[in-house]
Protein backbone atom coordinates (compact mmCIF):
# COMPACT_ATOMS: atom_id res chain seq x y z
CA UNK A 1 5.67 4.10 -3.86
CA UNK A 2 2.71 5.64 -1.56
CA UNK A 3 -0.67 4.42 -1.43
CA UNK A 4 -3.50 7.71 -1.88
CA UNK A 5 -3.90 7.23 1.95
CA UNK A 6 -0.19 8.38 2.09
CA UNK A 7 -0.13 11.11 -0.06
CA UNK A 8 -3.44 12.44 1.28
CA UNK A 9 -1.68 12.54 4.63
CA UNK A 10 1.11 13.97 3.16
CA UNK A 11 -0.77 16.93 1.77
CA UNK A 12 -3.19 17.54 4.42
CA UNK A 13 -0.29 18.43 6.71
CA UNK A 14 0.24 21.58 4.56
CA UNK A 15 -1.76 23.79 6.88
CA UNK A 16 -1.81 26.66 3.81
CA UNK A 17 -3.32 23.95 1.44
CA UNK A 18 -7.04 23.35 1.03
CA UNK A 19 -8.58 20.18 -0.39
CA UNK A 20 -11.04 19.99 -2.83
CA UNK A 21 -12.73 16.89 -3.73
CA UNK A 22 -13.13 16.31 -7.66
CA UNK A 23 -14.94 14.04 -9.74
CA UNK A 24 -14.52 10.14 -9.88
CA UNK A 25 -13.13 9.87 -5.95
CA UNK A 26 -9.86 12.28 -6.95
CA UNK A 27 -8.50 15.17 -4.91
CA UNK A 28 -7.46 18.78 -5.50
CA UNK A 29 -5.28 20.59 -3.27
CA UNK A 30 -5.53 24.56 -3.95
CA UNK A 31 -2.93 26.90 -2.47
CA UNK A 32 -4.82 30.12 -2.22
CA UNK A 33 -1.98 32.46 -1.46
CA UNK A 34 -0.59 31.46 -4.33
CA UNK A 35 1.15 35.12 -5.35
CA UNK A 36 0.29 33.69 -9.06
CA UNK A 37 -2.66 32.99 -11.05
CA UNK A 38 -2.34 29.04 -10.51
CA UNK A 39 -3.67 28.01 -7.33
CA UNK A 40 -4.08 23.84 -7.94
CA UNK A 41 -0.34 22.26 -6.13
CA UNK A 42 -2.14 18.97 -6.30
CA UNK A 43 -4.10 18.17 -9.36
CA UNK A 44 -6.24 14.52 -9.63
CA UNK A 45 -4.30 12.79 -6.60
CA UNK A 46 -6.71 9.34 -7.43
CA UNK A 47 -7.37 6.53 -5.41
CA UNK A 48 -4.86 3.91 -7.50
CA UNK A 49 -2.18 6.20 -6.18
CA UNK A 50 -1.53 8.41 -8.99
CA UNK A 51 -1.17 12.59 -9.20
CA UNK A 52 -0.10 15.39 -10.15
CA UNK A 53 1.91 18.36 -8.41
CA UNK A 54 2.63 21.51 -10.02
CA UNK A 55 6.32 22.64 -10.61
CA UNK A 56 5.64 24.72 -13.69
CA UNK A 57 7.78 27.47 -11.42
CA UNK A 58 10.59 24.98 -10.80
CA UNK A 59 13.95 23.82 -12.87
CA UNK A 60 15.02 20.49 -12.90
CA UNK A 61 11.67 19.26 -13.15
CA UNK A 62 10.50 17.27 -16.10
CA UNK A 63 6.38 18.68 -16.27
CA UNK A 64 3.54 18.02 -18.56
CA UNK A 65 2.26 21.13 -20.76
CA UNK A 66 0.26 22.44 -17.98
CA UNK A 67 3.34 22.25 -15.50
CA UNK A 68 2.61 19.23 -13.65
CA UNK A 69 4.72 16.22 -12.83
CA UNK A 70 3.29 12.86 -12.02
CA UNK A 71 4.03 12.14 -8.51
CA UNK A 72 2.57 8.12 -8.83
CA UNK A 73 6.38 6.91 -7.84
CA UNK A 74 7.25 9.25 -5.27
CA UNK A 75 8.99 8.54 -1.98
CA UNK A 76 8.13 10.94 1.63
CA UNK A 77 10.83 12.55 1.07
CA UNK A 78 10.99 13.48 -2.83
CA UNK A 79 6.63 14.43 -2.58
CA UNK A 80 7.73 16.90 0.64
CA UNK A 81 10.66 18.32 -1.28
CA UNK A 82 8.72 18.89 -4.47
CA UNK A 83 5.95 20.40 -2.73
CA UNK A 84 8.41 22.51 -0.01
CA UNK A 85 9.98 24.04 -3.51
CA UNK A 86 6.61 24.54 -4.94
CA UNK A 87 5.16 26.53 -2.16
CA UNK A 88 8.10 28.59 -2.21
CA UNK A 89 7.88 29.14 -5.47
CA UNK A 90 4.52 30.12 -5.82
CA UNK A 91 4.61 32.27 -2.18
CA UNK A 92 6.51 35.28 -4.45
CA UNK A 93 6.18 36.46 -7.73
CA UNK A 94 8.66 38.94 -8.51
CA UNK A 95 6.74 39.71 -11.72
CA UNK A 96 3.85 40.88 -9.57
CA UNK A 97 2.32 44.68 -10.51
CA UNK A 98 0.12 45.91 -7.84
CA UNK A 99 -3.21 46.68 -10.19
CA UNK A 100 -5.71 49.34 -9.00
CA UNK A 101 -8.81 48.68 -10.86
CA UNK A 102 -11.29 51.16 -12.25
CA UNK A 103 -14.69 49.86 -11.48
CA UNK A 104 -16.91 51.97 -13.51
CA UNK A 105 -20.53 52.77 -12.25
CA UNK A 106 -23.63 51.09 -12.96
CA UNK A 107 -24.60 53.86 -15.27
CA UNK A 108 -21.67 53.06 -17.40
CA UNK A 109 -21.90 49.56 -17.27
CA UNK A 110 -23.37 47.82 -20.75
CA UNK A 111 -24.89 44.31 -20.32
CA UNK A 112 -22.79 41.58 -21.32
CA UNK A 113 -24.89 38.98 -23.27
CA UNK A 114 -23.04 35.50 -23.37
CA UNK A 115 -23.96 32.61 -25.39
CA UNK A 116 -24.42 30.16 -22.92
CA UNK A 117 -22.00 27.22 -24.56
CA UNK A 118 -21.88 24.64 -20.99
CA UNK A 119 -23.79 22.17 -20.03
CA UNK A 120 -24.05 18.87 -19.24
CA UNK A 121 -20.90 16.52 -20.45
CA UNK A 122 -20.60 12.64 -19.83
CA UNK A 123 -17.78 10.14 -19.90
CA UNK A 124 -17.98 6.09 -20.56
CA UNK A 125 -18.77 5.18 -17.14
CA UNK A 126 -21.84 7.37 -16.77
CA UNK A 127 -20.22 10.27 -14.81
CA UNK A 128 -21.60 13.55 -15.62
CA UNK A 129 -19.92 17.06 -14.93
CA UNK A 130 -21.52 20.39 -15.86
CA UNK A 131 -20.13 23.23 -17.35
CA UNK A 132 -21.21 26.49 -17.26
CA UNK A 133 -20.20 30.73 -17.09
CA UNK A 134 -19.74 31.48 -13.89
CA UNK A 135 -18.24 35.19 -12.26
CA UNK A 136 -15.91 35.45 -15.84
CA UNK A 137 -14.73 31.74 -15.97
CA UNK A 138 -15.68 28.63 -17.35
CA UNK A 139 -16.16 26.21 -14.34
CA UNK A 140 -16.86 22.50 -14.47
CA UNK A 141 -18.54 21.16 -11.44
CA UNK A 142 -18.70 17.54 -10.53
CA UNK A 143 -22.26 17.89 -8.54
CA UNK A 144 -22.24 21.33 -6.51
CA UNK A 145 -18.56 20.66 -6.32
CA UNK A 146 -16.44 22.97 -8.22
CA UNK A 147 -14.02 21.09 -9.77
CA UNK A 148 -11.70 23.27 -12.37
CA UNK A 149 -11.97 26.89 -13.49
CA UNK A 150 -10.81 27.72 -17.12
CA UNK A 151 -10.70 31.40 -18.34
CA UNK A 152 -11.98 30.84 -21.85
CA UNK A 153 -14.53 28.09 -23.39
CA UNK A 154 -12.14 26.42 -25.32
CA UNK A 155 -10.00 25.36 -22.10
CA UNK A 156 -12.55 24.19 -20.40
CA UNK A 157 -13.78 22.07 -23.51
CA UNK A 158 -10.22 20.68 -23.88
CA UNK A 159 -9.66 19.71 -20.05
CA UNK A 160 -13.31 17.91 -19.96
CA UNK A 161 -11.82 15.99 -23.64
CA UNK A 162 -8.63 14.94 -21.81
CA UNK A 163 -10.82 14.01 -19.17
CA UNK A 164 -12.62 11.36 -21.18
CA UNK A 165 -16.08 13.54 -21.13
CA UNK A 166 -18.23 14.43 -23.72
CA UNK A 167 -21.39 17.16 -24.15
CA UNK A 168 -24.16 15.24 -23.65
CA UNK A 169 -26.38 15.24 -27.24
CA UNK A 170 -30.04 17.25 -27.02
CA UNK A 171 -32.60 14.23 -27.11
């Protein structure tokens, strides 16, 4: 098994990945040519040694809901594999339709009024994220750190559950 010191390595000698530190001393890795949607390869890499990569594009790979296998036992060799095939995988997406989109003016334009619905949420330990609309997504941030990005409230509300964190009651 590799320590986090190992995987980290591992992963920051992925020149087309970019880390992104999360709450509670974990790591993101983001692969922003992703040709798909998902950008996160590395999801919650913590310091005990545990993680996540995705292979949600992948056969033969046993994944959570969310298309993410824990990586806590992996050897050198099986992280670097998984991770090769994932790049791959997410480098082309044959589903792909080029989309030319019709901004309309500003005359055309009606305000959007959104409830606000973030704000600040809190686990056992005292750790606080905050939630809040941000450029059409949800986005928790751990700090000034963005940590996730959800496209609808009620993601966002079940990742920070999972998470251990709850909205912080109104005094």
């Amino acid at each position: 098994m590799l320590n986090v010191e190992q995987k980290l390595e591992i992963l920051e000698s992925y020149p087309q990945l970019q880390r992104k530190n999360v709450s509670l001393g974990r790591v993101n890795f983001h692969y922003e040519d992703s040709a798909y949607e998902k950008k996160i390869v590395a999801l919650h890499i913590h310091p005990n040694g545990n993680g996540y990569i995705y292979a949600g594009l992948l056969p033969n790979y046993e994944t959570d809901a969310k298309g993410f296998v824990n990586v806590r036992d992996y050897s050198e060799a099986d992280l670097r594999t998984l991770l090769d095939a994932t790049l791959k995988a997410m480098s082309h997406n044959p589903d792909a339709v080029e989309v030319t989109e019709n901004v309309p003016s500003p005359k055309e334009s009606a305000p959007v009024i959104l409830s606000s619905g973030g704000g600040i949420w809190i686990n056992e330990d005292g750790h606080t994220l905050t939630l809040k609309y941000d450029n059409d997504m949800w986005c928790v941030y751990a700090g000034s750190e963005l940590e996730m990005a959800f496209e609808s409230r009620g993601e966002a509300g079940e990742y920070l559950e999972e998470e251990g964190f709850k909205p912080q009651t109104q005094a």
